[in-house]
C-alpha atoms as a PDB file:
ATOM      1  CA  UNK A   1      14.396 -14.393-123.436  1.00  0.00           C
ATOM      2  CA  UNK A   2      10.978 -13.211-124.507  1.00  0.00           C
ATOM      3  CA  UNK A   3      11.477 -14.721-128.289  1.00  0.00           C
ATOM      4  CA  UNK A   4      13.000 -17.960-126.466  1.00  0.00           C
ATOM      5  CA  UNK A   5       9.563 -18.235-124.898  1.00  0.00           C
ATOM      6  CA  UNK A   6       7.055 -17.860-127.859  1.00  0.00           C
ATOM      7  CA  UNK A   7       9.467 -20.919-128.932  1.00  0.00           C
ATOM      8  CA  UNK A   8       9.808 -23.107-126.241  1.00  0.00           C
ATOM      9  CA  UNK A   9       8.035 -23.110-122.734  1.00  0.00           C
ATOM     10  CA  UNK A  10       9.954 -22.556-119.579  1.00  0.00           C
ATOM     11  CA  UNK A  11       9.856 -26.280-118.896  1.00  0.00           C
ATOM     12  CA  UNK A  12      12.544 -26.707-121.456  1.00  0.00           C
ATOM     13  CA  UNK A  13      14.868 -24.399-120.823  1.00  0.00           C
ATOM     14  CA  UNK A  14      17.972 -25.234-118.563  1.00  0.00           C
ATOM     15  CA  UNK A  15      20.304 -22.814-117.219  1.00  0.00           C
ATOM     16  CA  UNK A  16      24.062 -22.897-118.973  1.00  0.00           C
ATOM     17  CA  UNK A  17      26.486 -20.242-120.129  1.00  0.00           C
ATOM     18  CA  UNK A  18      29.343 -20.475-122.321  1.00  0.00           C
ATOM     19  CA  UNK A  19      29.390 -17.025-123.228  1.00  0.00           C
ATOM     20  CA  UNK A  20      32.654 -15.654-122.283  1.00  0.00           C
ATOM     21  CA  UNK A  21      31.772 -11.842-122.872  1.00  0.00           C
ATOM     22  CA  UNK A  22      29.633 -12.538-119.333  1.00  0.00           C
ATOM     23  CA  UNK A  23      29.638 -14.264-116.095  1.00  0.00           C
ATOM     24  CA  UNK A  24      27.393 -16.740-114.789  1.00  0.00           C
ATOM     25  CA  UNK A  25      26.358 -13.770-112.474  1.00  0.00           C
ATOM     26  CA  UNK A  26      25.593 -11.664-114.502  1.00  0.00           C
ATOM     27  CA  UNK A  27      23.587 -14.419-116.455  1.00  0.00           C
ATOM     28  CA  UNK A  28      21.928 -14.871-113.834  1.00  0.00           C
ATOM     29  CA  UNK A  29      21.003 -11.612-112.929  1.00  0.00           C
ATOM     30  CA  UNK A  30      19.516 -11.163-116.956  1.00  0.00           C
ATOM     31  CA  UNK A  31      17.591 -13.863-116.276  1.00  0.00           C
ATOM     32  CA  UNK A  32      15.677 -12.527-113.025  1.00  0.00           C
ATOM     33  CA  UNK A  33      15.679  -9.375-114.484  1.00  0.00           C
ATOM     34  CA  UNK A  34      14.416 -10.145-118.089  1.00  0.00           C
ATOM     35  CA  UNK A  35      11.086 -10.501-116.978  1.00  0.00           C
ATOM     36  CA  UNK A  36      10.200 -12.831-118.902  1.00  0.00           C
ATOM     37  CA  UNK A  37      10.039 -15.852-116.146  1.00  0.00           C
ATOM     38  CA  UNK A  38       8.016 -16.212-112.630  1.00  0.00           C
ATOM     39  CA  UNK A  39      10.018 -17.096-110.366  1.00  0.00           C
ATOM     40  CA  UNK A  40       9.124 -21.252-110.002  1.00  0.00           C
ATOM     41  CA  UNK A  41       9.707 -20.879-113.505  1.00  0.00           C
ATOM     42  CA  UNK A  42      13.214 -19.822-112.804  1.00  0.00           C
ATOM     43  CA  UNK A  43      14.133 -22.653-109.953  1.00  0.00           C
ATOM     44  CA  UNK A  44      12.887 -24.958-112.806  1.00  0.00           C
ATOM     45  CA  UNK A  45      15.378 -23.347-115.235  1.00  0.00           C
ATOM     46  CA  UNK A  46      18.331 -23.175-112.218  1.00  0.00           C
ATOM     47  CA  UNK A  47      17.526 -26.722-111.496  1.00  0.00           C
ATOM     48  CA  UNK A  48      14.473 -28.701-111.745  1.00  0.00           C
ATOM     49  CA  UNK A  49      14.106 -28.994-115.359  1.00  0.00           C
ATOM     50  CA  UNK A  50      18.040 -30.540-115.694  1.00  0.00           C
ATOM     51  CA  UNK A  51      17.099 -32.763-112.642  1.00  0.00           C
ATOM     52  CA  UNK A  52      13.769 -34.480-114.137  1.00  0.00           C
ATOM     53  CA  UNK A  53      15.696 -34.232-117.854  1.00  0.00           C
ATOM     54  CA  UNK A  54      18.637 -36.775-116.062  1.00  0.00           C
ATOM     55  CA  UNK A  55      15.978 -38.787-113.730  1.00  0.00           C
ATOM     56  CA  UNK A  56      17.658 -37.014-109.769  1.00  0.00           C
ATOM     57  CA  UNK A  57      15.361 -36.138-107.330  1.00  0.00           C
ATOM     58  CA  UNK A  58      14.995 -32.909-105.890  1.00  0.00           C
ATOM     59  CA  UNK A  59      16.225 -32.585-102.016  1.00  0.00           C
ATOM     60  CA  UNK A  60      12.499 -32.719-100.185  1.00  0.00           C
ATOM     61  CA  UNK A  61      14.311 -30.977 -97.081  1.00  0.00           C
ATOM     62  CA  UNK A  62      15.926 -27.885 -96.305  1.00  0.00           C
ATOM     63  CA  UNK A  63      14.411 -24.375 -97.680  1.00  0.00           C
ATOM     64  CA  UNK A  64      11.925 -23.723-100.537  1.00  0.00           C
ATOM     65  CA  UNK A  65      13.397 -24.064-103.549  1.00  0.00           C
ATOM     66  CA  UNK A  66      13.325 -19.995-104.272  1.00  0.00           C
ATOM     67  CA  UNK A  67      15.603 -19.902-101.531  1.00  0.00           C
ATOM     68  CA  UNK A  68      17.760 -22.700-102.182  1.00  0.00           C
ATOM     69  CA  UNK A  69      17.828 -21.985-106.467  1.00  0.00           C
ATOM     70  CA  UNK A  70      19.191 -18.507-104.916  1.00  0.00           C
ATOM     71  CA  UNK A  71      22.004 -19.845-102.706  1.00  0.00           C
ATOM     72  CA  UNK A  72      22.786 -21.320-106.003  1.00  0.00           C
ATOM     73  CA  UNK A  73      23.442 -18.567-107.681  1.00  0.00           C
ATOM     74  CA  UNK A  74      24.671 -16.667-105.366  1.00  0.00           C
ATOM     75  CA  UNK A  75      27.603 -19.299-104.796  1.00  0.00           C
ATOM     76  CA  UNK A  76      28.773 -19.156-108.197  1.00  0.00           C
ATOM     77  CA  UNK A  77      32.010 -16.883-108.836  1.00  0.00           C
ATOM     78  CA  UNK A  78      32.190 -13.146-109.674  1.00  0.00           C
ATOM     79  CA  UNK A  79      35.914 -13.140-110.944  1.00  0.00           C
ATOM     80  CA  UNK A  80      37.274 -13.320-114.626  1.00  0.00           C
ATOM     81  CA  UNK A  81      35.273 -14.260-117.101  1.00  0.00           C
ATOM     82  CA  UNK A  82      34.874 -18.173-116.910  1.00  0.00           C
ATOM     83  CA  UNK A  83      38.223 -18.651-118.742  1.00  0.00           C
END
């Protein structure tokens, strides 16, 4: 994730995974634990960058987005392998 950064900034980054060796969990948890992004940089990457990159708003209500980019994540499932 460092060498993504000295490529691209944070701004263009969206979160994805295809890799079937891991599941979005634990792609998730590489990303908070890389140290590589703050953590409005990682909302962005959960969320905000994909919404502005298709033209949806953000939800103005409801909990900061930390919170809700984490409810996020933590829906997403822990079985298999995404196959």
């Amino acid at each position: 994730m460092r060498a993504l950064r000295t490529v691209v900034g944070p701004e263009q980054v969206l979160f994805g995974t295809d890799y079937f060796y891991r599941t979005a969990v634990e792609t998730v948890r590489g990303l908070e634990t890389c140290g590589a992004f703050s953590g409005a940089e990682l909302d962005a990457i959960a969320r905000g960058n994909a919404a502005r990159l298709f033209g949806l708003q953000e939800r103005a209500a409801g909990a900061p987005t930390t919170q809700r980019t984490r409810t996020v994540f933590a829906s997403l499932p822990t079985v298999g392998n995404g196959m």
